[in-house]
C-alpha atoms as a PDB file:
ATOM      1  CA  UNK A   1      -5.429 -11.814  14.496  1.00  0.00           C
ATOM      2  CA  UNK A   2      -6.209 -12.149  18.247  1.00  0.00           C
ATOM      3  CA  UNK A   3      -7.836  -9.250  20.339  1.00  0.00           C
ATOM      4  CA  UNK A   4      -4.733  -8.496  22.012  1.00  0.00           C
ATOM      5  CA  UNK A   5      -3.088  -8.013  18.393  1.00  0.00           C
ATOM      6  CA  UNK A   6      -5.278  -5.631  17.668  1.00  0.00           C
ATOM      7  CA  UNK A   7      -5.399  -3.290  20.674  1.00  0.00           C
ATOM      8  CA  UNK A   8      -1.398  -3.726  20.406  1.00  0.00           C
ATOM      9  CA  UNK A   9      -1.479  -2.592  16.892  1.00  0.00           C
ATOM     10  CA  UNK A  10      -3.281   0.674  18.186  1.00  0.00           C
ATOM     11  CA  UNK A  11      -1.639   1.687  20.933  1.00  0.00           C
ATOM     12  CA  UNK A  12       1.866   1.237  19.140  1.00  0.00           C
ATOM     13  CA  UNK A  13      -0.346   4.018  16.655  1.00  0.00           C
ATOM     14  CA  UNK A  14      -1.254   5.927  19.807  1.00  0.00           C
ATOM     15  CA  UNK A  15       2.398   5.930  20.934  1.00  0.00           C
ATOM     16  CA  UNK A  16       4.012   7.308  17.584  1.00  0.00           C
ATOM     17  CA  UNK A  17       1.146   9.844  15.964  1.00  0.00           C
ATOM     18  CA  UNK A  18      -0.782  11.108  19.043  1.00  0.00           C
ATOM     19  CA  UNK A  19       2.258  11.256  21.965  1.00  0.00           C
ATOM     20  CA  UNK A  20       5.292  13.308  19.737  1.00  0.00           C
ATOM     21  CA  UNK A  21       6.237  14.398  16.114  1.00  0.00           C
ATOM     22  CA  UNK A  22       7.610  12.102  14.203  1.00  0.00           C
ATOM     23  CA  UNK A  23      10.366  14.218  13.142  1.00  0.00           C
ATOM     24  CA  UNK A  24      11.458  14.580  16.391  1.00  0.00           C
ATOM     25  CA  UNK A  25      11.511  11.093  17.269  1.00  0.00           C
ATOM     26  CA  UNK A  26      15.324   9.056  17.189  1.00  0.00           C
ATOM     27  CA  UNK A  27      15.374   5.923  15.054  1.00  0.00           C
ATOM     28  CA  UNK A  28      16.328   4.467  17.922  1.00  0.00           C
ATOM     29  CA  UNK A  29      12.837   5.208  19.869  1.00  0.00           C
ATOM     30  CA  UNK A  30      11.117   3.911  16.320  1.00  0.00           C
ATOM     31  CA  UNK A  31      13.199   0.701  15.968  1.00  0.00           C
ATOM     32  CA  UNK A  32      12.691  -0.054  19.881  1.00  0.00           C
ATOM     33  CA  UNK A  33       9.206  -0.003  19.794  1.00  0.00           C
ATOM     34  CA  UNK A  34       8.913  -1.854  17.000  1.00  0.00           C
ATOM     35  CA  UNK A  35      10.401  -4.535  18.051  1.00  0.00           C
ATOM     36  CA  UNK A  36       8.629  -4.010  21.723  1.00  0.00           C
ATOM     37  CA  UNK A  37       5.216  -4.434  19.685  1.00  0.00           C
ATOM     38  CA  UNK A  38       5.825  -6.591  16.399  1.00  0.00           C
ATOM     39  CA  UNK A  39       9.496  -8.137  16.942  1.00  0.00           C
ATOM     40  CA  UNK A  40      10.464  -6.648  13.993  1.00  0.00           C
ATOM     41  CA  UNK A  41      10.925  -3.362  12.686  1.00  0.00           C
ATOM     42  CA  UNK A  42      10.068  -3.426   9.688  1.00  0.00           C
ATOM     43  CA  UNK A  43      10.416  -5.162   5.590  1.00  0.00           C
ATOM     44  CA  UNK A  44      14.275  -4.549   4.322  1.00  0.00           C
ATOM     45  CA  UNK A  45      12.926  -3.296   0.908  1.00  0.00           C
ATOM     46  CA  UNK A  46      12.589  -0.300  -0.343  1.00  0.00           C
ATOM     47  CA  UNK A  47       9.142   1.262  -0.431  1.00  0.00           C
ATOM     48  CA  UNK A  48       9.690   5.117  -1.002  1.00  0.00           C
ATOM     49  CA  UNK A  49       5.855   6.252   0.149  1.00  0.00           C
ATOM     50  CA  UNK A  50       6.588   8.842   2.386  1.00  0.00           C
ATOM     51  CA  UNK A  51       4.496  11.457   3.038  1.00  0.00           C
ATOM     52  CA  UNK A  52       3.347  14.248   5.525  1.00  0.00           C
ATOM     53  CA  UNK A  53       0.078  13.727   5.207  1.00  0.00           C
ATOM     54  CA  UNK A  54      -1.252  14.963   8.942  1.00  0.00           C
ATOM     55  CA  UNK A  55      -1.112  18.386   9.870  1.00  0.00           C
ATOM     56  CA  UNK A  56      -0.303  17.456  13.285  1.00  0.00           C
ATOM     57  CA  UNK A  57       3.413  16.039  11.585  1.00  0.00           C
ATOM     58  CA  UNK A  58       3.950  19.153   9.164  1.00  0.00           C
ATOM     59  CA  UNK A  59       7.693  20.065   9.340  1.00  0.00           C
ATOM     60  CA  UNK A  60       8.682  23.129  11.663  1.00  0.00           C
ATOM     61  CA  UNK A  61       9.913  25.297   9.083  1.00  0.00           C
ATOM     62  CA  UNK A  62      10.111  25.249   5.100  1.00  0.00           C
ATOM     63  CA  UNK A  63      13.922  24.426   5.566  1.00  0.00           C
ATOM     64  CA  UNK A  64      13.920  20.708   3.836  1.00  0.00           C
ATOM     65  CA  UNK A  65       9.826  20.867   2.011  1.00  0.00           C
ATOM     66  CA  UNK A  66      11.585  20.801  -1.552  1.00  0.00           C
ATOM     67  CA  UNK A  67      12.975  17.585  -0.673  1.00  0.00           C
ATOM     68  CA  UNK A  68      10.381  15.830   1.282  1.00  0.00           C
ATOM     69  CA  UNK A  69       9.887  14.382   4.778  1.00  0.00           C
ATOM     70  CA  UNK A  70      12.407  11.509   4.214  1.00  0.00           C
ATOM     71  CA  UNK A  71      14.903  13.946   3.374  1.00  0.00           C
ATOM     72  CA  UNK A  72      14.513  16.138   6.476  1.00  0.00           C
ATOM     73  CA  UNK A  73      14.327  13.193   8.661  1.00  0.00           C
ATOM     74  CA  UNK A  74      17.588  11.666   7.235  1.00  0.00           C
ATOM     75  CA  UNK A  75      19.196  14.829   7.722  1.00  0.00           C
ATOM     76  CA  UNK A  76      18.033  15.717  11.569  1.00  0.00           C
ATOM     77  CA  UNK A  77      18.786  11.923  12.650  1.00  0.00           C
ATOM     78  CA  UNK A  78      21.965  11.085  10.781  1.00  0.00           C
ATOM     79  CA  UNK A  79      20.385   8.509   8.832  1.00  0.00           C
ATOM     80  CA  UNK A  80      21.254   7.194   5.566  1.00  0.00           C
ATOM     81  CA  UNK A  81      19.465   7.369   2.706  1.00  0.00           C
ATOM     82  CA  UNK A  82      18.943   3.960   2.371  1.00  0.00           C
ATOM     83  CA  UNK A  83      18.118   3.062   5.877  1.00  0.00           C
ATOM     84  CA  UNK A  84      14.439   0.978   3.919  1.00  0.00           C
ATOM     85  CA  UNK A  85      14.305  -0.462   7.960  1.00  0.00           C
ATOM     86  CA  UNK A  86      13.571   3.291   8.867  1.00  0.00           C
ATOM     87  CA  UNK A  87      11.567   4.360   6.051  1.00  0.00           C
ATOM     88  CA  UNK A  88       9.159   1.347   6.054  1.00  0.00           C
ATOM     89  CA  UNK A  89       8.294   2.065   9.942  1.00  0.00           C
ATOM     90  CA  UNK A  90       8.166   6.074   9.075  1.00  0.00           C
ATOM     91  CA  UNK A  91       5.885   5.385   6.054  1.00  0.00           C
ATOM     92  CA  UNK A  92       3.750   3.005   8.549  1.00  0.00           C
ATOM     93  CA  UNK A  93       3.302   5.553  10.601  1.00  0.00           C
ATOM     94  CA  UNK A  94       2.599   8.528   8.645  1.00  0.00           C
ATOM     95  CA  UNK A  95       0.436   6.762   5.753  1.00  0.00           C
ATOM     96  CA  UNK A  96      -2.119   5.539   8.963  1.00  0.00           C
ATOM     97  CA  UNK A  97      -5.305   6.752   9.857  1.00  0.00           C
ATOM     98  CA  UNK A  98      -6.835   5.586  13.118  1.00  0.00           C
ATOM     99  CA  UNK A  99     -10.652   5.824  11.962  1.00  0.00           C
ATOM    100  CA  UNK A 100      -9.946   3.340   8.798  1.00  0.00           C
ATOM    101  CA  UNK A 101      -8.925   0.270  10.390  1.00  0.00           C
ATOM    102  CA  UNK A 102      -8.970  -1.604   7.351  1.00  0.00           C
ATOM    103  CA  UNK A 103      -6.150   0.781   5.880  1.00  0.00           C
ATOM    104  CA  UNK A 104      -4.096   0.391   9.074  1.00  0.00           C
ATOM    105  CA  UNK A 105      -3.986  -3.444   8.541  1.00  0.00           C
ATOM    106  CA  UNK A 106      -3.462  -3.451   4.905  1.00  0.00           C
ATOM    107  CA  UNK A 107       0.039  -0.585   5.443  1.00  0.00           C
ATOM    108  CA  UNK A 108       0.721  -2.693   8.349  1.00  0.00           C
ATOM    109  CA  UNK A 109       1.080  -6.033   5.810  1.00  0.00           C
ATOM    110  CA  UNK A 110       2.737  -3.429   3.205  1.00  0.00           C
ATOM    111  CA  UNK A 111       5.606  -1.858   5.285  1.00  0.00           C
ATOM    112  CA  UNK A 112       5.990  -4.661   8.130  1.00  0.00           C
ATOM    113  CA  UNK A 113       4.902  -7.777   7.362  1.00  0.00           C
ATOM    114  CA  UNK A 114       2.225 -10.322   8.506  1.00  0.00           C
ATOM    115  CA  UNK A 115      -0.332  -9.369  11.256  1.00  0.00           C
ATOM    116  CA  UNK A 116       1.002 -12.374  12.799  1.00  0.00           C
ATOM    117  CA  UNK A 117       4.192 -10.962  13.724  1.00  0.00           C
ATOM    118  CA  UNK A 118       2.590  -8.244  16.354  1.00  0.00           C
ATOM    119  CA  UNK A 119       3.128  -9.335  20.035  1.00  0.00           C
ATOM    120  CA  UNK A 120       0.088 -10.960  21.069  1.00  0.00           C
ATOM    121  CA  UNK A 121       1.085 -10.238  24.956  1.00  0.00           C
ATOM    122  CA  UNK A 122      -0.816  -7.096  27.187  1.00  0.00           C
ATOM    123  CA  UNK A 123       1.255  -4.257  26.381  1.00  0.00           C
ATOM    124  CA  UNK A 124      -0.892  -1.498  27.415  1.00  0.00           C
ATOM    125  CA  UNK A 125       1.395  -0.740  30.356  1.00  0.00           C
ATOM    126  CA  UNK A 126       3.718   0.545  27.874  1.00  0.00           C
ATOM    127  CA  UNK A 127       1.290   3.427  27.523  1.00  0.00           C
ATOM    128  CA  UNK A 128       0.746   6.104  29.846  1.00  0.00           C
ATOM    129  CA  UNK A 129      -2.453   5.834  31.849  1.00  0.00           C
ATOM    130  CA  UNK A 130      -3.843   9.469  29.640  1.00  0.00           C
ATOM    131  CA  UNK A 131      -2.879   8.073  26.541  1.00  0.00           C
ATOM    132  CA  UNK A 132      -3.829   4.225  27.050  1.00  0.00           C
ATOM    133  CA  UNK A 133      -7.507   5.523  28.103  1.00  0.00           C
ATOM    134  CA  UNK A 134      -7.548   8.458  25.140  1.00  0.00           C
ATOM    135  CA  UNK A 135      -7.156   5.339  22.653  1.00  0.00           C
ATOM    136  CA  UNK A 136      -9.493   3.087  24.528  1.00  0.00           C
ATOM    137  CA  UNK A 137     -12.107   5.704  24.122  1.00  0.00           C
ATOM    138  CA  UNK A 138     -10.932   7.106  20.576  1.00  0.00           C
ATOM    139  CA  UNK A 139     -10.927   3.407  19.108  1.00  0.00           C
ATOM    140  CA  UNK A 140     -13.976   1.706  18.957  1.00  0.00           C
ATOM    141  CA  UNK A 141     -12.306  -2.004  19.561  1.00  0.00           C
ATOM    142  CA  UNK A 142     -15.881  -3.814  18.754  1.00  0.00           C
ATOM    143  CA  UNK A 143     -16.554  -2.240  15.080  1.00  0.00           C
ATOM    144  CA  UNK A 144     -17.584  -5.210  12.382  1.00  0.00           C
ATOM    145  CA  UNK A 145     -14.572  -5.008  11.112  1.00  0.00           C
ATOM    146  CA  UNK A 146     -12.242  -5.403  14.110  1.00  0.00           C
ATOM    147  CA  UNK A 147     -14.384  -8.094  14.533  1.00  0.00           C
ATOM    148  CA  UNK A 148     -14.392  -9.618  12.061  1.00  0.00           C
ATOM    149  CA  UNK A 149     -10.198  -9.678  12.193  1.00  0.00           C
ATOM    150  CA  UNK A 150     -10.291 -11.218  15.635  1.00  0.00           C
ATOM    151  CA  UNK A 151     -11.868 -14.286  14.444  1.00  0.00           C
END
C-alpha cells in the first residue's frame, strides 16, 4: 500500500461518514465514488453485516428500525434487495471507525477487495478544502501502523 493509498482510503471515509448521512445518500453518489477512489465498487457477494452502529447515522424516525438499516435504505432509494454491490459499500462504510486503522483495512479487504485496487493518484481535490484539512488533522497519517502499511 503506497502513501497516497492510504490518505485516499481516508478521505473516501471522510467523504461518506463525516460530510452527509448515509441514508440520505443515492446509490448513485456511493457507486461513483467508489469507483472515483478504488475502481470498483465493491465484492458481488453477499455479505449481510449491516449495521447502524454511529449515532451520527441513526435513522430519522422509528419508521423502518424493526427491519434494519438495509431495509430502510432499500426502501428510500428504490433498491433491490439483492443489490450485494450496494450493501458491501454501505456495510464498508458503516462497520468503519476512523481511529482503528487496522479495522478499516481489514473491512476494506472484506467488502471491496484488495488494498491494491484503491487509486494510487492525489485525489484530495475531490474533497472540500474544510473537510480535506478536518481529516488531515483528525488522521494521524504517520502512526506505526500506517507505517508500517506504506512499506
Amino acid at each position: 500500500m503506497t502513501k497516497n493509498q492510504i490518505h485516499n482510503l481516508f478521505y473516501y471515509l471522510g467523504i461518506m461518514l463525516l460530510d452527509n448521512k448515509i441514508i440520505s445518500t443515492s446509490p448513485d453518489y456511493l457507486i461513483e465514488k467508489s469507483l472515483s477512489f478504488f475502481g470498483n465498487s465493491g465484492k458481488n457477494v453477499f455479505i449481510s453485516d449491516i449495521k447502524n452502529k454511529f449515532f451520527s447515522q441513526k435513522l430519522p424516525d422509528n419508521k423502518y428500525d424493526g427491519y434494519g438499516f438495509w431495509f430502510a435504505y432499500c426502501k428510500t432509494w428504490n433498491v433491490k434487495q439483492d443489490d450485494y454491490e450496494i450493501m458491501n459499500i454501505l456495510n464498508f462504510i458503516l462497520s468503519c471507525n476512523i481511529k482503528n486503522h487496522k479495522n478499516i483495512i481489514m473491512n476494506f479487504e472484506k467488502y471491496i477487495g484488495s488494498v491494491d485496487v484503491i487509486s494510487d493518484s492525489d485525489l484530495s481535490y475531490k474533497l472540500h478544502p474544510k473537510l480535506l484539512a478536518f481529516v488531515n488533522n483528525t488522521i494521524d497519517f504517520n502512526s506505526r501502523f500506517l507505517k508500517l502499511m506504506s512499506l
